[in-house]
Protein backbone atom coordinates (compact mmCIF):
# COMPACT_ATOMS: atom_id res chain seq x y z
CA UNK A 1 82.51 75.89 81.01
CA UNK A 2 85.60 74.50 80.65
CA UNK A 3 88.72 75.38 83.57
CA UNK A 4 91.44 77.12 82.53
CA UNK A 5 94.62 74.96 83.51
CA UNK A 6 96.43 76.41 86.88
CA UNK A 7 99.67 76.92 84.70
CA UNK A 8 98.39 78.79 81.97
CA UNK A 9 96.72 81.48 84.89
CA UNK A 10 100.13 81.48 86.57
CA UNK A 11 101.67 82.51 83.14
CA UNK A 12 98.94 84.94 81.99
CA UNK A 13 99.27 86.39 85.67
CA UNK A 14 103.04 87.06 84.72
CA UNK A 15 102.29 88.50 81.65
CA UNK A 16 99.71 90.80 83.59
CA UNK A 17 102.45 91.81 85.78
CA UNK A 18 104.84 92.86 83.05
CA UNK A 19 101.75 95.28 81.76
CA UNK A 20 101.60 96.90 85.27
CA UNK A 21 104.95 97.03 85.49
CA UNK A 22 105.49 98.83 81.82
CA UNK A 23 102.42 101.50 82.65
CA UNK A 24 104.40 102.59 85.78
CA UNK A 25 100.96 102.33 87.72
CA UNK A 26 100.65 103.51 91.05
CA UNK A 27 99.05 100.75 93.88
CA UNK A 28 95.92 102.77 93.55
CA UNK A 29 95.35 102.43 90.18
CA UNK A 30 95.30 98.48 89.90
CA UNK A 31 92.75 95.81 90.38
CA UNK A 32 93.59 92.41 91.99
CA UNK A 33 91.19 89.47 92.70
CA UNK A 34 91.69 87.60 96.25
CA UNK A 35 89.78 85.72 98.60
CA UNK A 36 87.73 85.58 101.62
CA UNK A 37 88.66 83.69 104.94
CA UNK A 38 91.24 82.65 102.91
CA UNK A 39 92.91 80.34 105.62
CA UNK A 40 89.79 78.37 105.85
CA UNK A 41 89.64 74.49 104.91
CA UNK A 42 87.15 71.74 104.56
CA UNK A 43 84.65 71.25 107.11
CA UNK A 44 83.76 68.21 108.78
CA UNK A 45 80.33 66.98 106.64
CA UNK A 46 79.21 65.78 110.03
CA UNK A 47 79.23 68.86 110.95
CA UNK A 48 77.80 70.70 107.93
CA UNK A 49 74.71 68.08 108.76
CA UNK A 50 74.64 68.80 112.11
CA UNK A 51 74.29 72.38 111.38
CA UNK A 52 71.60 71.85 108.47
CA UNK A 53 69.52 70.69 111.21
CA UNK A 54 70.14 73.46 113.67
CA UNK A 55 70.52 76.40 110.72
CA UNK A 56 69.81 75.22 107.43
CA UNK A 57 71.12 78.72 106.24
CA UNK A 58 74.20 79.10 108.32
CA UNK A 59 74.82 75.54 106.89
CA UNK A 60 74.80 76.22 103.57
CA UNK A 61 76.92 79.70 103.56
CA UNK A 62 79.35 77.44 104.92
CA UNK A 63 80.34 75.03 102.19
CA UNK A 64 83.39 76.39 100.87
CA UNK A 65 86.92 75.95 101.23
CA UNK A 66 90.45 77.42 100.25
CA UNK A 67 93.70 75.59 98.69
CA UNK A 68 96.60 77.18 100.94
CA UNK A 69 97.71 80.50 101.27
CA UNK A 70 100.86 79.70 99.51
CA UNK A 71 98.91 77.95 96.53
CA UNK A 72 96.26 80.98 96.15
CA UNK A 73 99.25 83.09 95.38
CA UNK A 74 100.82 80.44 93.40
CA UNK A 75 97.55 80.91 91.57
CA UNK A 76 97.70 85.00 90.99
CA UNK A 77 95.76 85.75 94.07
CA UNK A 78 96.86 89.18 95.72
CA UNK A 79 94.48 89.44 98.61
CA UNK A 80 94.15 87.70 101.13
CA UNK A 81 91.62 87.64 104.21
CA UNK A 82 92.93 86.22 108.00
CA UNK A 83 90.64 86.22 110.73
CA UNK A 84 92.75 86.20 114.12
CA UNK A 85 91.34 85.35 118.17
CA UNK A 86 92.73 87.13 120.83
CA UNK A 87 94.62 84.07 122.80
CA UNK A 88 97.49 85.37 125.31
CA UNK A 89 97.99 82.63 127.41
CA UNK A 90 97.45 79.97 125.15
CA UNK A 91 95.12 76.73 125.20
CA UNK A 92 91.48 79.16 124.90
CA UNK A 93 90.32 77.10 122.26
CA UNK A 94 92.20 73.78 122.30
CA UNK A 95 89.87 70.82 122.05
CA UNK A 96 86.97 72.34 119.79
CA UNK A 97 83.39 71.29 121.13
CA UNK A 98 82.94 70.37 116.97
CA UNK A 99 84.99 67.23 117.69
CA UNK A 100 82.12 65.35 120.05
CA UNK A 101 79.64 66.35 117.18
CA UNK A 102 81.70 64.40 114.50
CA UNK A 103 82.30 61.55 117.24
CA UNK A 104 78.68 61.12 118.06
CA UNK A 105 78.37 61.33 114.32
CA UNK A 106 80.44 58.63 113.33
CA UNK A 107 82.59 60.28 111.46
CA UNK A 108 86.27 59.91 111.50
CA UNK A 109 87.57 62.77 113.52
CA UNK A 110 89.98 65.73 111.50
CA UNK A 111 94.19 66.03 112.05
CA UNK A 112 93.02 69.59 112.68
CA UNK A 113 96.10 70.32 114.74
CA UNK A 114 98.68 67.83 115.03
CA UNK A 115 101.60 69.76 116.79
CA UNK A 116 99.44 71.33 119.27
CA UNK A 117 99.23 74.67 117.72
CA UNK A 118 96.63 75.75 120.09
CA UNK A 119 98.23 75.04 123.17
CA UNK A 120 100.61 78.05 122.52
CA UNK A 121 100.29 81.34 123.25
CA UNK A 122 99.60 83.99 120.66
CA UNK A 123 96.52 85.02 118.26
CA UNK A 124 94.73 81.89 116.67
CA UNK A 125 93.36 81.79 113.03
CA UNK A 126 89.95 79.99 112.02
CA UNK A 127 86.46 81.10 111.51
CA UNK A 128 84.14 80.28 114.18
CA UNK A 129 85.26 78.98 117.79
CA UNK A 130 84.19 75.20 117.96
CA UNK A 131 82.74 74.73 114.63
CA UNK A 132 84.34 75.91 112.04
CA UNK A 133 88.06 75.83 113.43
CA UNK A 134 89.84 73.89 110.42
CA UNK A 135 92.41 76.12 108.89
CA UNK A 136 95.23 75.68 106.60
CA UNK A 137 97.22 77.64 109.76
CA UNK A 138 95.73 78.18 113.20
CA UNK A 139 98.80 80.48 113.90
CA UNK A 140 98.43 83.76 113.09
CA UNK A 141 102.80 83.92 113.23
CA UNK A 142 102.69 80.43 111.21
CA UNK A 143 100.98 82.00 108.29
CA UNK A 144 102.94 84.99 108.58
CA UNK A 145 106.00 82.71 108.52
CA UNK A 146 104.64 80.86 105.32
CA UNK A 147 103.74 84.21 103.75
CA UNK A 148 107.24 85.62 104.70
CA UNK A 149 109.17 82.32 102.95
CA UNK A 150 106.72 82.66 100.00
CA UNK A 151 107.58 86.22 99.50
CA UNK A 152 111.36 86.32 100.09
CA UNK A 153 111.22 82.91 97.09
CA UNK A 154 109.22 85.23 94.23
CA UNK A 155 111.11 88.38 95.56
CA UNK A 156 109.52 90.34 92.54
CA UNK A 157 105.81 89.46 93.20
CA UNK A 158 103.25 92.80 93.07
CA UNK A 159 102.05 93.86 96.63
CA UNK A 160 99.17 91.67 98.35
CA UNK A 161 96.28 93.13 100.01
CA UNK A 162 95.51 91.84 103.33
CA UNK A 163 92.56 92.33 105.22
CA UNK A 164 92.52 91.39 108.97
CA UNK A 165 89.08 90.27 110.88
CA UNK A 166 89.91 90.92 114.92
CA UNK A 167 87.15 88.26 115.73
CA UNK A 168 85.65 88.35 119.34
CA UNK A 169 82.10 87.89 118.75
CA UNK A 170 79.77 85.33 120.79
CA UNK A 171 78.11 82.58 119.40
CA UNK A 172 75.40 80.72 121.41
CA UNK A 173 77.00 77.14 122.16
CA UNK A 174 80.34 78.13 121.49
CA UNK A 175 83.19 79.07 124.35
CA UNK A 176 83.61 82.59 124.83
CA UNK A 177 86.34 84.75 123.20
CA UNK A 178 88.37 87.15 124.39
CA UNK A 179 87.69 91.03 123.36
CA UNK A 180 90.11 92.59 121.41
CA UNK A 181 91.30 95.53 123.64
CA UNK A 182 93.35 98.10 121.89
CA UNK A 183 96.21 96.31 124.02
CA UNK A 184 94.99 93.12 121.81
CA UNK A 185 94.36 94.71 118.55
CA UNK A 186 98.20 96.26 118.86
CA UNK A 187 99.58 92.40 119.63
CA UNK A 188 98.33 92.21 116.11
CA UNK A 189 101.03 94.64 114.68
CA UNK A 190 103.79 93.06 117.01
CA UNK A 191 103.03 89.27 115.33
CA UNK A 192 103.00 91.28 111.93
CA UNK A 193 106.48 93.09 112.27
CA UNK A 194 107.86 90.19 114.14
CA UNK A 195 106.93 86.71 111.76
CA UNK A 196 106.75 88.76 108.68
CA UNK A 197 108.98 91.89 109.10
CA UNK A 198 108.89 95.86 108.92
CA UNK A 199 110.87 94.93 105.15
CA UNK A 200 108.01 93.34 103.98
CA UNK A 201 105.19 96.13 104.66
CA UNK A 202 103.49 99.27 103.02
CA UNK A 203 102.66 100.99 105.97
CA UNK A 204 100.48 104.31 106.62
CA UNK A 205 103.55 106.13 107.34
CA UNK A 206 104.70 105.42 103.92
CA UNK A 207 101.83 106.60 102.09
CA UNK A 208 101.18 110.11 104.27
CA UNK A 209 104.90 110.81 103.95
CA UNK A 210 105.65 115.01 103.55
CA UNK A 211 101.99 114.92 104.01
CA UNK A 212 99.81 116.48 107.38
CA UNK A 213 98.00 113.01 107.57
CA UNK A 214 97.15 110.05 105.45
CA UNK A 215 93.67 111.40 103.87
CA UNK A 216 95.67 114.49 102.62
CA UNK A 217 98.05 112.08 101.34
CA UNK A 218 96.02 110.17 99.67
CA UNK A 219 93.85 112.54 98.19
CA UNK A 220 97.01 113.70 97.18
CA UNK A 221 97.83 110.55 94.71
CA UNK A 222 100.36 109.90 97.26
CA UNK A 223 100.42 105.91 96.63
CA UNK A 224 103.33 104.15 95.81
CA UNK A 225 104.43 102.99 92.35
CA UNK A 226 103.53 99.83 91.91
CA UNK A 227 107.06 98.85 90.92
CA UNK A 228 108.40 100.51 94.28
CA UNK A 229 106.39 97.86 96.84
CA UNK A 230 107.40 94.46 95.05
CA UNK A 231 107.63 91.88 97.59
CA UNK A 232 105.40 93.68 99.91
CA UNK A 233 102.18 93.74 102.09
CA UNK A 234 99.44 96.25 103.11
CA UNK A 235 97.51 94.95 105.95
CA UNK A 236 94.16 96.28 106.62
CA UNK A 237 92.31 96.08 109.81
CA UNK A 238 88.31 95.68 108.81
CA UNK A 239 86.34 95.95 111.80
CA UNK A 240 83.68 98.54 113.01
CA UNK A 241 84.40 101.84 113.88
CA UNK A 242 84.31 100.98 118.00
CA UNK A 243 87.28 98.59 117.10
CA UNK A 244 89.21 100.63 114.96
CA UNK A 245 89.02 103.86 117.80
CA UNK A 246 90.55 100.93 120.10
CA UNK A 247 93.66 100.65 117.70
CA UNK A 248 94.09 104.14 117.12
CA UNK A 249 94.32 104.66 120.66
CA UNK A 250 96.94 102.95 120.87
CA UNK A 251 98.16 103.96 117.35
CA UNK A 252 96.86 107.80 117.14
CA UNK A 253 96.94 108.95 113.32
CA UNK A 254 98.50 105.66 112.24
CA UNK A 255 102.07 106.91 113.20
CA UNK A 256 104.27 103.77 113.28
CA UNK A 257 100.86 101.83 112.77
CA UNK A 258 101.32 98.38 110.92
CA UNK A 259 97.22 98.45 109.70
CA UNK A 260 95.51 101.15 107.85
CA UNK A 261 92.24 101.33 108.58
CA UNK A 262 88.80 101.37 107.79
CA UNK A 263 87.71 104.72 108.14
CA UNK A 264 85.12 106.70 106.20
CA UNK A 265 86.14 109.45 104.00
CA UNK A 266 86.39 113.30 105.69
CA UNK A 267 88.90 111.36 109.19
CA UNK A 268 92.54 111.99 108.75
CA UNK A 269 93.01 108.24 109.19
CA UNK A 270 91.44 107.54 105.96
CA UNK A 271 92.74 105.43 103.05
CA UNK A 272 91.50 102.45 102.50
CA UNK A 273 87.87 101.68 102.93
CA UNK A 274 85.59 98.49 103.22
CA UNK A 275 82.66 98.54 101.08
CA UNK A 276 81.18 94.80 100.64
CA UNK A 277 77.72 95.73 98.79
CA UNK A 278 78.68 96.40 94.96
CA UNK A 279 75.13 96.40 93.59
CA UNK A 280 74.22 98.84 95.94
CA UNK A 281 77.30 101.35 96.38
CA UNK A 282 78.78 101.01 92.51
CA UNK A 283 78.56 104.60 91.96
CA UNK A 284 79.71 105.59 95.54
CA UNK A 285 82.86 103.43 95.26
CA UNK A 286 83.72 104.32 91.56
CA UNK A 287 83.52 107.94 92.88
CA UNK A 288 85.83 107.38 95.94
CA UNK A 289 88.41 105.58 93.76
CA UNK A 290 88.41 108.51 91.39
CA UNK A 291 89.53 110.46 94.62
CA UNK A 292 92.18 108.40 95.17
CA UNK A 293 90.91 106.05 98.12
CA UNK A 294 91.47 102.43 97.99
CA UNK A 295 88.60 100.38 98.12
CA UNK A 296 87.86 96.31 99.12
CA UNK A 297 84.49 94.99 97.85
CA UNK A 298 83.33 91.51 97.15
CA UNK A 299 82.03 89.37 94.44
CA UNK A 300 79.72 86.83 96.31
CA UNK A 301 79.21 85.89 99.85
CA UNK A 302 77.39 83.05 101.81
CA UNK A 303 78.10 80.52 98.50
CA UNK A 304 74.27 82.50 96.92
CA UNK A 305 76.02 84.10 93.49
CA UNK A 306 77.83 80.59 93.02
CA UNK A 307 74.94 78.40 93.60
CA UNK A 308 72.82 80.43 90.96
CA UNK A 309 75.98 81.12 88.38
CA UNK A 310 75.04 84.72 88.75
CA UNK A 311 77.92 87.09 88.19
CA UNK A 312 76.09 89.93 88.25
CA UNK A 313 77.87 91.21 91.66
CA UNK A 314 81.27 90.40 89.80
CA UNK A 315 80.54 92.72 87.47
CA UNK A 316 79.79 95.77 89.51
CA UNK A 317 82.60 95.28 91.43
CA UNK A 318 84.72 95.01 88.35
CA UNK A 319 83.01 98.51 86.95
CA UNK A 320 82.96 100.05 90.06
CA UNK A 321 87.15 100.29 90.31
CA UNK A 322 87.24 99.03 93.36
CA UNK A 323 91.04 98.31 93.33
CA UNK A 324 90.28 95.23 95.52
CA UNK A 325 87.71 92.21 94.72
CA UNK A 326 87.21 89.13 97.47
CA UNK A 327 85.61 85.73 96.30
CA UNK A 328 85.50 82.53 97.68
CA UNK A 329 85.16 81.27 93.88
CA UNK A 330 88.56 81.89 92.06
CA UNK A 331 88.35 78.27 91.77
CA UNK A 332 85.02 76.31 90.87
CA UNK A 333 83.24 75.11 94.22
CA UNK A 334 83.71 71.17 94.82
CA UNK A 335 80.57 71.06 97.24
CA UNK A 336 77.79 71.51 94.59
CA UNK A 337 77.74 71.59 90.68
CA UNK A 338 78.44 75.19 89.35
CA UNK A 339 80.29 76.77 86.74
CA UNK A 340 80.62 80.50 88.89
CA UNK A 341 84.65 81.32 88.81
CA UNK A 342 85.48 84.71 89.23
CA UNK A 343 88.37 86.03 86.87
CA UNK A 344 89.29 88.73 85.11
CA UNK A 345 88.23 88.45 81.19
CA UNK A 346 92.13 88.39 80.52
CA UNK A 347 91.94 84.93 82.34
CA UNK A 348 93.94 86.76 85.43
CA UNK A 349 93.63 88.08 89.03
CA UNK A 350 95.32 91.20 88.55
CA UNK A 351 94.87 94.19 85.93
CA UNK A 352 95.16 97.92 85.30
CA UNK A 353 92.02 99.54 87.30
CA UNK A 354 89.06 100.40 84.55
CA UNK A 355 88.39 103.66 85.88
CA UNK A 356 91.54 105.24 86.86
CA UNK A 357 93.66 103.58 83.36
CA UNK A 358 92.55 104.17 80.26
CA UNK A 359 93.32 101.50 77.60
């Protein structure tokens, strides 16, 4: 299967665009392709090895990577997915225990972060504390930064979806992180309004407007145009339901919240839900988007549709209407030999949703 070249998907992704734009769609009635851990680079191979040896399958869900943030949407990409560490003080995870693996290795050790990002205070952005800690920006405010320049030089570009891990899980071996208190999960909304800016956002205020609360709103059809939120951002916080009770604690019904959230359909809070398993929950998604909620799902995980070419995931995502599709495969993998890219048939990342618009 042969690549199509990077400039002819940047001009087929205008051209998609221009179709939204002339159907006056609303934002729940698109469908956009993104990825997953989006900030995420190469990994050491010394460390891939190391891990083979220790967990062969951890290992292996591993071997991916992302071009940067600014290139994905370069690309047509209009979700993204940034995993943040709770890191007040600074310095928490400065130093990776990683880097003695790749010494003892051999290997030539990574310019993972040569102006001392770590050292500073504020939330961090990587996957996994001490082994998997390459990324495109370990600031959370430097890849707001990046996104905010990016936006304000393609002023007209169609709203980007933007899920948001709060990451303070454990790993055996690794140094402990810090929980995300709802004091911690709010920091998240200060970075957001101050690197990136309230100008840039769709907020839940927005949506709920005249409405009693942001289900009713949605329910409602409430959503935007699409043509209204050019040049803007919709941040989602996916995390468990202990988690999200944390943030609306601090945020009760999402007033002057930056994140919607992922709550389940019947809460007032709910909008925009998280459901990964497409093979499983098709019908249950296709009948929550016809309802109005907005829905994430994904294409592949742990590298196992790309290693087997199997698109079969892709395409129940694609009929299911979830307005929102992750991959870590808009691009061809460069670890092992497969042909598994995930785009649209138009040869895009972004389209009219095939259960909401009727061609």
């Amino acid at each position: 299967m042969k690549s199509t070249p990077s400039f002819i998907i940047t001009l087929l992704s205008l051209l998609f665009s221009l179709q939204l734009s002339a159907q006056n769609l609303k934002l729940n009635q698109i469908q956009v392709i993104g990825s997953h851990n989006s900030y995420k680079s190469q990994m050491a191979p010394e460390l891939l090895t190391y891990l083979a040896k220790v967990n062969p399958s951890a290992s292996q869900s591993l071997e991916y990577a992302h071009i940067p943030l600014e290139s994905q949407l370069d690309l047509g990409l209009r979700n993204l997915e940034l995993d943040v560490y709770h890191d007040p003080e600074g310095g928490k995870f400065s130093n990776p225990k990683g880097l003695e693996i790749i010494k003892a290795s051999g290997g030539t050790l990574p310019e993972y972060d040569p102006n001392d990002a770590l050292s500073k205070p504020g939330l961090k952005m990587f996957h996994v504390q001490d082994l998997d800690f390459q990324s495109h920006y370990l600031l959370f405010a430097d890849a707001l930064q990046a996104l905010k320049k990016w936006s304000e030089s393609n002023p007209d570009h169609y709203p980007i979806f933007i899920l948001i891990n709060a990451k303070d899980g454990n790993i055996p071996g690794t140094r402990p992180t810090l929980p995300f208190t709802a004091a911690a999960l709010d920091s998240i909304d200060l970075e957001i309004r101050t690197h990136l800016g309230m100008d840039h956002l769709i907020t839940p205020d927005m949506v709920k407007g005249k409405y009693a609360n942001l289900e009713t709103a949605v329910l409602a059809g409430n959503w935007p145009n699409v043509d209204n939120v050019r040049g803007k951002f919709l941040f989602v916080l996916d995390e468990n339901e202990e988690k999200t009770d944390r943030y609306l604690s601090a945020k009760p019904e999402l007033k002057d919240a930056v994140l919607f959230v992922n709550k389940k359909e019947g809460n007032s809070t709910a909008g925009f839900r998280i459901i990964n398993n497409a093979v499983k929950d098709e019908a249950y998604i296709r009948e929550l988007v016809k309802k109005g909620y907005m829905i994430r799902t994904r294409a592949d995980s742990d590298t196992k549709e790309a290693r087997a070419n199997d698109f079969s995931t892709f395409e129940k995502a694609k009929a299911s209407g979830a307005q929102v599709i992750s991959t870590d495969y808009y691009q061809p993998s460069t670890f092992f030999k497969s042909d598994y890219k995930v785009i649209f048939e138009e040869q895009g990342y972004e389209r009219p949703n095939p259960v909401l618009v009727k061609n």
